[in-house]
C-alpha atoms as a PDB file:
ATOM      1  CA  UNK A   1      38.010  32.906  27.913  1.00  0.00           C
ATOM      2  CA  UNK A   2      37.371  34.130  24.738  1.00  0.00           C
ATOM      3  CA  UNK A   3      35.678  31.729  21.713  1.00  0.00           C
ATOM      4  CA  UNK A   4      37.862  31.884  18.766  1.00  0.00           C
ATOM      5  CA  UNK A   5      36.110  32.803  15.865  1.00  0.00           C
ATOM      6  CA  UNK A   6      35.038  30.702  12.639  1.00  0.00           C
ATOM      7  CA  UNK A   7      37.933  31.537  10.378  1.00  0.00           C
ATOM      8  CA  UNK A   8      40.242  30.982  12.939  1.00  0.00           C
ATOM      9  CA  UNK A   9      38.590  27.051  13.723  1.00  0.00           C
ATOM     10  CA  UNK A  10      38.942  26.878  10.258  1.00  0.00           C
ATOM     11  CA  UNK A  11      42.582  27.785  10.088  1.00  0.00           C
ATOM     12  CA  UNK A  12      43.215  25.142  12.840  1.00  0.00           C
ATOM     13  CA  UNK A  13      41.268  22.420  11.375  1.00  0.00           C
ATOM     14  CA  UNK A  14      43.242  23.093   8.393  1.00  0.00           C
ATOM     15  CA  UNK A  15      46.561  22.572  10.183  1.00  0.00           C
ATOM     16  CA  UNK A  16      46.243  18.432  10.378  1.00  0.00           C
ATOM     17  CA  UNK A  17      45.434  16.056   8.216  1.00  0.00           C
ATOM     18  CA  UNK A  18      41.704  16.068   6.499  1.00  0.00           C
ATOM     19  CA  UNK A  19      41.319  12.913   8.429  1.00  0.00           C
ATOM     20  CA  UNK A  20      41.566  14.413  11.770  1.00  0.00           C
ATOM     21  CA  UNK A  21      38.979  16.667  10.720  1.00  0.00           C
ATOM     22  CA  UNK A  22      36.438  14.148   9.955  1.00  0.00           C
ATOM     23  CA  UNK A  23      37.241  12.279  13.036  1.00  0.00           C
ATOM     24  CA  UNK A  24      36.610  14.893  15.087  1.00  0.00           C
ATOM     25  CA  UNK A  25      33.526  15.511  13.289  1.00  0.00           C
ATOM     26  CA  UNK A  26      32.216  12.287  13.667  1.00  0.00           C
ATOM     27  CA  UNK A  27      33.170  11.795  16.739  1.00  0.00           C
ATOM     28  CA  UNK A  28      31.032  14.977  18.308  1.00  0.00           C
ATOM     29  CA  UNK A  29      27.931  13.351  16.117  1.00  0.00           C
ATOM     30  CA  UNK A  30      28.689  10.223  18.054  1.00  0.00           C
ATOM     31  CA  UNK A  31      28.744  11.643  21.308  1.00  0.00           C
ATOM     32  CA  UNK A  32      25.845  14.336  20.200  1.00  0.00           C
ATOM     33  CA  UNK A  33      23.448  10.709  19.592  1.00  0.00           C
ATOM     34  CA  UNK A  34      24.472   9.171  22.762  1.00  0.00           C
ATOM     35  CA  UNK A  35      23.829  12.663  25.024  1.00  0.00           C
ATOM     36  CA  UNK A  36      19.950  13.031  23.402  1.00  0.00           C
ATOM     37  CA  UNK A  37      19.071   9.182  23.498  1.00  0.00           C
ATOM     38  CA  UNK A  38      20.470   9.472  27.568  1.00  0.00           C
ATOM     39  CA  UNK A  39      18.585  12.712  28.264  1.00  0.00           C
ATOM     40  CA  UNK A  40      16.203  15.326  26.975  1.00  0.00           C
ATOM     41  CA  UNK A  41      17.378  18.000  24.157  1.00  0.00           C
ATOM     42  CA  UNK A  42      16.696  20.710  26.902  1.00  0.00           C
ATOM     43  CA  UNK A  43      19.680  19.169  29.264  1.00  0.00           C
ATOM     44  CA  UNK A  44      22.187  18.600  26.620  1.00  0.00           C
ATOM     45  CA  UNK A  45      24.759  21.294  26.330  1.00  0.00           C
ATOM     46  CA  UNK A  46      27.247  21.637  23.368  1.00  0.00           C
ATOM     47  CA  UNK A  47      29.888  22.107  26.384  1.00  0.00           C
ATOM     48  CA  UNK A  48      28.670  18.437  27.101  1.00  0.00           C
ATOM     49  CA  UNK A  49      28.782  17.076  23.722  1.00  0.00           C
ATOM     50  CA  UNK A  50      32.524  18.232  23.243  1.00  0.00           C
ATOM     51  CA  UNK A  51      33.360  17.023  26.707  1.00  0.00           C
ATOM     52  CA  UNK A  52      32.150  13.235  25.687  1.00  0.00           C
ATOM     53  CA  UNK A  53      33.539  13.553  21.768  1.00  0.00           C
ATOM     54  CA  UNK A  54      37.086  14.915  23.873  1.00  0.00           C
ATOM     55  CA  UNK A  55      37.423  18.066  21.434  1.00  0.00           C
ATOM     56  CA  UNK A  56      37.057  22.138  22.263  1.00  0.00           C
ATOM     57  CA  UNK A  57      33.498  23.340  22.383  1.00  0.00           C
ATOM     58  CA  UNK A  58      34.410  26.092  19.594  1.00  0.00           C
ATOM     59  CA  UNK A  59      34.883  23.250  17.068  1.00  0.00           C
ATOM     60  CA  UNK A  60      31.002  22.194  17.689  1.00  0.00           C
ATOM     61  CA  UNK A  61      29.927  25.628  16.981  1.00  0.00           C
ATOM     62  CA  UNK A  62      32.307  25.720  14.026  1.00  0.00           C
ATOM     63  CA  UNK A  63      30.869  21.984  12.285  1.00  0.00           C
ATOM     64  CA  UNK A  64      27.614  22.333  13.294  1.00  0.00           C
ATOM     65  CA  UNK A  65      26.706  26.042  14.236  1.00  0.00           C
ATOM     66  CA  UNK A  66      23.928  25.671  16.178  1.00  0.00           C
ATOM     67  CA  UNK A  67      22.515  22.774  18.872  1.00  0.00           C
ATOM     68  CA  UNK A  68      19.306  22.524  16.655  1.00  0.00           C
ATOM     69  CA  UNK A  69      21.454  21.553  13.801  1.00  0.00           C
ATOM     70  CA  UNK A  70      23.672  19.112  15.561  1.00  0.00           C
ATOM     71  CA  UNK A  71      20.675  17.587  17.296  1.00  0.00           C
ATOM     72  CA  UNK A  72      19.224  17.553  13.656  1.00  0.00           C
ATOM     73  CA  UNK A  73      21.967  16.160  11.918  1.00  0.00           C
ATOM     74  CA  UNK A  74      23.070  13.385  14.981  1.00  0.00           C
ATOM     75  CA  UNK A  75      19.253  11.980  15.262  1.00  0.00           C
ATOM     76  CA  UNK A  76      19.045  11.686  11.338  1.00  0.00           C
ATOM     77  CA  UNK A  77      19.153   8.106  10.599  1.00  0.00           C
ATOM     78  CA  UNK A  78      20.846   7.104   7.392  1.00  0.00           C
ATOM     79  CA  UNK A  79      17.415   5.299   6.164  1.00  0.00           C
ATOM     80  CA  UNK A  80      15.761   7.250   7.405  1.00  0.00           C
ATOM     81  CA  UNK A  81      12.134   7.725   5.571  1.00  0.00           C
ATOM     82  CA  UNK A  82      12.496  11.338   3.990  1.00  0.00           C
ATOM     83  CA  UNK A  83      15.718  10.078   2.464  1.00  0.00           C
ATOM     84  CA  UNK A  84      13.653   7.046   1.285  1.00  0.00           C
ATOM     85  CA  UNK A  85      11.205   9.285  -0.287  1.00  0.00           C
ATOM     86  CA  UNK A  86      13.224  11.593  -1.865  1.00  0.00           C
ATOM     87  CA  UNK A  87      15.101   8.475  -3.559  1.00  0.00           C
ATOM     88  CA  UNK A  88      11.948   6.852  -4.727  1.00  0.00           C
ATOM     89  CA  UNK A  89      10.634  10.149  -6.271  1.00  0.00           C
ATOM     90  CA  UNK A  90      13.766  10.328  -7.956  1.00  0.00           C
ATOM     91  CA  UNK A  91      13.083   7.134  -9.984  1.00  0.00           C
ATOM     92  CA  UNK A  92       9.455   6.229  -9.948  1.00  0.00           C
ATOM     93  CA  UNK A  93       6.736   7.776 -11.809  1.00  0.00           C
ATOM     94  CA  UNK A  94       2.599   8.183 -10.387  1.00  0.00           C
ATOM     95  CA  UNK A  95       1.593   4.874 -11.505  1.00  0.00           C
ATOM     96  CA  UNK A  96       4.337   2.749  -9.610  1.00  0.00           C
ATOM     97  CA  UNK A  97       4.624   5.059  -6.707  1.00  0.00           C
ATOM     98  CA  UNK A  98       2.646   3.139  -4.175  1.00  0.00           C
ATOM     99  CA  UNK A  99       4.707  -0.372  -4.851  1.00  0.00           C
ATOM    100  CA  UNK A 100       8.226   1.498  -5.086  1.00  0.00           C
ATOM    101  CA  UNK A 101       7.591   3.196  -1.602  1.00  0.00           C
ATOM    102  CA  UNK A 102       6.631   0.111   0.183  1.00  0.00           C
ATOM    103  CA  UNK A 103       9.211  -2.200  -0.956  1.00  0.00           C
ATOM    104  CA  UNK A 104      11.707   0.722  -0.198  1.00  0.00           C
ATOM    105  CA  UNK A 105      10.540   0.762   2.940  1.00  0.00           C
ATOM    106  CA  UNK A 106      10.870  -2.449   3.306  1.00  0.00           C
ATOM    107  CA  UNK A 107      14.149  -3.625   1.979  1.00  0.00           C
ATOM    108  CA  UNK A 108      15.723  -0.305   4.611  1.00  0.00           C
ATOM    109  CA  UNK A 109      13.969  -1.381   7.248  1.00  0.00           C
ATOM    110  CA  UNK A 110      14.165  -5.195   7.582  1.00  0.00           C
ATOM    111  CA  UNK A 111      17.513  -5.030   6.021  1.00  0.00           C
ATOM    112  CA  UNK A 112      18.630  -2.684   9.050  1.00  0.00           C
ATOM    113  CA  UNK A 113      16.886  -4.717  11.599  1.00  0.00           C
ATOM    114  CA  UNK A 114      15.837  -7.524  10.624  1.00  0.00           C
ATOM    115  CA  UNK A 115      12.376  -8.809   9.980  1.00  0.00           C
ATOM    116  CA  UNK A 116       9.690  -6.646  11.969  1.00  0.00           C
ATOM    117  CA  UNK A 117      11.873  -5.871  14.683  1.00  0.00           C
ATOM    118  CA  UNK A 118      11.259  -2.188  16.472  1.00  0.00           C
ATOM    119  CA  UNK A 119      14.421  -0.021  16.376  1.00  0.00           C
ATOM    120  CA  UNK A 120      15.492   1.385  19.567  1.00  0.00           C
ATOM    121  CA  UNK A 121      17.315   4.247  17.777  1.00  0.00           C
ATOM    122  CA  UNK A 122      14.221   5.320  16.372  1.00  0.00           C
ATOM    123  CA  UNK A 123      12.433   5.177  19.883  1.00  0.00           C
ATOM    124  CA  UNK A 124      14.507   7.623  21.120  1.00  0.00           C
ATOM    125  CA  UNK A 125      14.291   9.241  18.241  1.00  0.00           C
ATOM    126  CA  UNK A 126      10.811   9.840  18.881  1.00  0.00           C
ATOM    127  CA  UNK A 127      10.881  10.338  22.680  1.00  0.00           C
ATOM    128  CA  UNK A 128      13.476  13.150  21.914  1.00  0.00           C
ATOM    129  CA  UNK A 129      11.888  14.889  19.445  1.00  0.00           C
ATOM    130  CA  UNK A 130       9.126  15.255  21.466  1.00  0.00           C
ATOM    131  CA  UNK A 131      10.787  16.553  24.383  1.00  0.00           C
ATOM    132  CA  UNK A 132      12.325  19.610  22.437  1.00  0.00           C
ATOM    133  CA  UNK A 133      10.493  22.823  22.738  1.00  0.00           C
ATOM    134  CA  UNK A 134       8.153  23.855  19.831  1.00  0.00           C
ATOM    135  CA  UNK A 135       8.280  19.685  18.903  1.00  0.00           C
ATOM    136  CA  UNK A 136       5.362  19.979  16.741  1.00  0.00           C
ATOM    137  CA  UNK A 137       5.981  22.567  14.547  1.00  0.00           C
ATOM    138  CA  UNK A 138       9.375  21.200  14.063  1.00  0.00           C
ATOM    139  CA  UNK A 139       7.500  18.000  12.823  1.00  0.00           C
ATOM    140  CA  UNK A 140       5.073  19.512  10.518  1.00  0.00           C
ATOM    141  CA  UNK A 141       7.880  21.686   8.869  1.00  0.00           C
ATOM    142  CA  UNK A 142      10.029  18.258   8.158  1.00  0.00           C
ATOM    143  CA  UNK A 143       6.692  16.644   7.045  1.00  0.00           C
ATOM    144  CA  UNK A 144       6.089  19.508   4.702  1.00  0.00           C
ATOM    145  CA  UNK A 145       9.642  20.393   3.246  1.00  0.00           C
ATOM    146  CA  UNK A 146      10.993  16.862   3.684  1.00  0.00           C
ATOM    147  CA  UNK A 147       8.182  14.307   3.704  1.00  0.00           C
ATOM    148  CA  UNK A 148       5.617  15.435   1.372  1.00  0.00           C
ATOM    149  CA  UNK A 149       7.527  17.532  -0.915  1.00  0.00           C
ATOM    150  CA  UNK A 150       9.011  14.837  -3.508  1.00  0.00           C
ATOM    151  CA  UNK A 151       5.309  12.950  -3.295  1.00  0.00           C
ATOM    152  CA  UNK A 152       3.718  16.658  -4.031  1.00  0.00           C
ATOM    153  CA  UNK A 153       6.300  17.446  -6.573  1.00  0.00           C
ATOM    154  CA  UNK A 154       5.723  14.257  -8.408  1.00  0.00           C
ATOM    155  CA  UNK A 155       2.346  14.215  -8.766  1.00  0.00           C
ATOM    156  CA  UNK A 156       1.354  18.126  -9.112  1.00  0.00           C
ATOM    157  CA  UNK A 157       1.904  17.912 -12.886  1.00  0.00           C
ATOM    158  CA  UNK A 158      -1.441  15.384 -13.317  1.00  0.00           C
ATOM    159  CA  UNK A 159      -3.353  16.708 -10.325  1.00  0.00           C
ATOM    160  CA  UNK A 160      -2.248  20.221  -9.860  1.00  0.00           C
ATOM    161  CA  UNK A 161      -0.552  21.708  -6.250  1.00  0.00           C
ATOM    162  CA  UNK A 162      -3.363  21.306  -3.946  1.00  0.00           C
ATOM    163  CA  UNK A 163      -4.869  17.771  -5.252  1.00  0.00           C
ATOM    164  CA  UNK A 164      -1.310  17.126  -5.314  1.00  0.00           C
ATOM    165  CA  UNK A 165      -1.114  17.940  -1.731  1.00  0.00           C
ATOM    166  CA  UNK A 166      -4.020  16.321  -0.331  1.00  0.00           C
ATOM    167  CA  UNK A 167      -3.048  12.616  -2.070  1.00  0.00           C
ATOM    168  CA  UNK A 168       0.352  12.847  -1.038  1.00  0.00           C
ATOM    169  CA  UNK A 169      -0.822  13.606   2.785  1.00  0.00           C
ATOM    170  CA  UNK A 170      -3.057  10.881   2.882  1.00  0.00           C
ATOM    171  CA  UNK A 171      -0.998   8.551   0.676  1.00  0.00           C
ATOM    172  CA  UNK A 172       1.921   9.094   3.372  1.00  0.00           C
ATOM    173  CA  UNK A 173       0.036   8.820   6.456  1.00  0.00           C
ATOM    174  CA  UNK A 174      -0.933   5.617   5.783  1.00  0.00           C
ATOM    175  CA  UNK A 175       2.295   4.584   4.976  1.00  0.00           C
ATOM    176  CA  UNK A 176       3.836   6.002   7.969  1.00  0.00           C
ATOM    177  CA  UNK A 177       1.665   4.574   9.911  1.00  0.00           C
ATOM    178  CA  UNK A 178       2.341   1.297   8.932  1.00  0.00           C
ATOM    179  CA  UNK A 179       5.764   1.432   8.666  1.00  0.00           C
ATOM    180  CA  UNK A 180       5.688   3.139  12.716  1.00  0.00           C
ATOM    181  CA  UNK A 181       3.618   0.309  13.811  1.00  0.00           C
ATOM    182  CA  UNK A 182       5.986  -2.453  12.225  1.00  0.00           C
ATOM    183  CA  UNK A 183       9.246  -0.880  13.413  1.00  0.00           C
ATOM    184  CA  UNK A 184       9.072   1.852  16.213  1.00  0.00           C
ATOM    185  CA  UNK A 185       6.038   0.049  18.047  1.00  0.00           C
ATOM    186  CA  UNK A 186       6.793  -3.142  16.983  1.00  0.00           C
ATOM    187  CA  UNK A 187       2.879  -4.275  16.958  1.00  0.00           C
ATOM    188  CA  UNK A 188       2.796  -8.105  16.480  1.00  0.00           C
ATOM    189  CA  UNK A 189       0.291  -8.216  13.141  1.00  0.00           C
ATOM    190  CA  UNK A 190       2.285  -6.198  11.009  1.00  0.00           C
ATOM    191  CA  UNK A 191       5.509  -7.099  12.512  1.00  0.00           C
ATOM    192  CA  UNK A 192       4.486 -11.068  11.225  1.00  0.00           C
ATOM    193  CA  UNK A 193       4.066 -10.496   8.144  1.00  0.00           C
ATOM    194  CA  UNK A 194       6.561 -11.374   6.006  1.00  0.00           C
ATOM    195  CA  UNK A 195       7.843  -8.762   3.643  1.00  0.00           C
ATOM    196  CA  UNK A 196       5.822 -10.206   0.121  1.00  0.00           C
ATOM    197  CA  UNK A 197       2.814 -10.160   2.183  1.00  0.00           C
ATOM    198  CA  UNK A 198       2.978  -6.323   3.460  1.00  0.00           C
ATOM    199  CA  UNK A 199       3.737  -5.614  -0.529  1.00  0.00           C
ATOM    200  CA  UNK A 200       0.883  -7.211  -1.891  1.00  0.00           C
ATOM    201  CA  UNK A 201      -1.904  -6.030   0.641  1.00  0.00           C
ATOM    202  CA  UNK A 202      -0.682  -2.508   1.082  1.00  0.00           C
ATOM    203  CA  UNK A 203       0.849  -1.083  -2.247  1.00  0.00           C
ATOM    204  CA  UNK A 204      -2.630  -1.349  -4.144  1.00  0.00           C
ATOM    205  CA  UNK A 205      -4.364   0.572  -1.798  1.00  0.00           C
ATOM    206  CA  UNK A 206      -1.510   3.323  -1.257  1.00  0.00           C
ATOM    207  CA  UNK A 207      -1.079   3.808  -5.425  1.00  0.00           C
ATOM    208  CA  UNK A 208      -5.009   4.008  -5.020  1.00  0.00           C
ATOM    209  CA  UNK A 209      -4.822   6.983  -2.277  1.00  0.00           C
ATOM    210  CA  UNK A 210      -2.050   8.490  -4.440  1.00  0.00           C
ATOM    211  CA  UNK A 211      -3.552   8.377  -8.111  1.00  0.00           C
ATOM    212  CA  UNK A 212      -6.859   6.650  -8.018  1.00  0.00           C
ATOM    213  CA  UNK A 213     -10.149   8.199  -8.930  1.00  0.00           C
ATOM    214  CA  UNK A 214     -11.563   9.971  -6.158  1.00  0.00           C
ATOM    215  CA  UNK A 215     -15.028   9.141  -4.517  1.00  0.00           C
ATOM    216  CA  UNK A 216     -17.404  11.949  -5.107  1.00  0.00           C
ATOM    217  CA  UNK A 217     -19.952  11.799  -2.338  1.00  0.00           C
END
């Protein structure tokens, strides 16, 4: 059987309504998440996916092109915290940084799941991710291009690229760590505190870590 090729996908999509289109799309996202939360990304055929969204496997290749991409795209969250970054960036200059990212954090995460709760999404999330071949280079190429990027970006014109850099690393690790303890681990301190209390003790010492004077030893 013979895969029909992109332009010829394209001419069928193009047949029905735009609707259908984006229902079918969705719908092979929706079955994508549930395959990789059941299973490992190894296990998980595209032939799978389009037998549990009930399309033809040539219209996975023709939305999403490749498995990596679908299993990008379908274990993206829509708060999830590169978006969060990005948005903050967007708005915030150095000296409100620290406060901005924390409450952003906040108000995404409690607001999706209520107060210190750990997401089970997000589990998988994690579990997947780390079942897929190459896992951590994947990670430290979204961490670089996704993560750190709009921090780097932001702050390069006072400190230069590399200062830049190294604040923005250890600025984000801390704040990723807390935010992974509070909602993916749910671990009981953080998850208790209450959402004015996280601002106040943590988004000093982050905008410290991100544009305070440095400690020369």
């Amino acid at each position: 059987m013979s895969v029909p090729s992109q332009s010829q996908c394209a001419h069928a999509v193009r047949r029905g309504p735009r609707s259908e289109a984006g229902a079918a799309r969705a719908s092979i996202l929706t079955a994508a998440r549930k395959l990789f939360l059941a299973g490992d990304y190894q296990s998980v055929s595209l032939r799978a996916i389009a037998r549990e969204a009930e399309v033809d496997t040539s219209l996975v290749s023709y939305y999403f092109g490749s498995k990596q991409a679908l299993y990008n795209e379908a274990m993206s969250l829509p708060n999830g915290p590169h978006r969060i970054i990005a948005e903050v960036c967007s708005r915030t200059d150095p000296d409100h940084l620290g406060e901005a990212l924390v409450v952003a954090f906040i108000e995404a995460w409690d607001g999706h799941l209520g107060l210190g709760e750990p997401d089970p999404q997000m589990q998988g999330v994690v579990q997947a991710l780390l079942s897929q071949p190459d896992a951590f280079d994947a990670v430290r190429e979204f961490y670089t291009d996704h993560i750190l990027a709009p921090v780097v970006n932001l702050l390069a014109p006072r400190f230069g690229e590399e200062e830049a850099g190294v604040r923005a690393s250890l600025g984000l690790t801390q704040l990723l760590g807390i935010f992974t303890a509070r909602y993916v681990v749910g671990l009981r301190p953080l998850a208790n505190l209450s959402a004015s209390e996280l601002v106040v003790r943590e988004a000093p010492t982050l905008q410290k870590t991100l544009t305070g004077t440095v400690p020369r030893g």
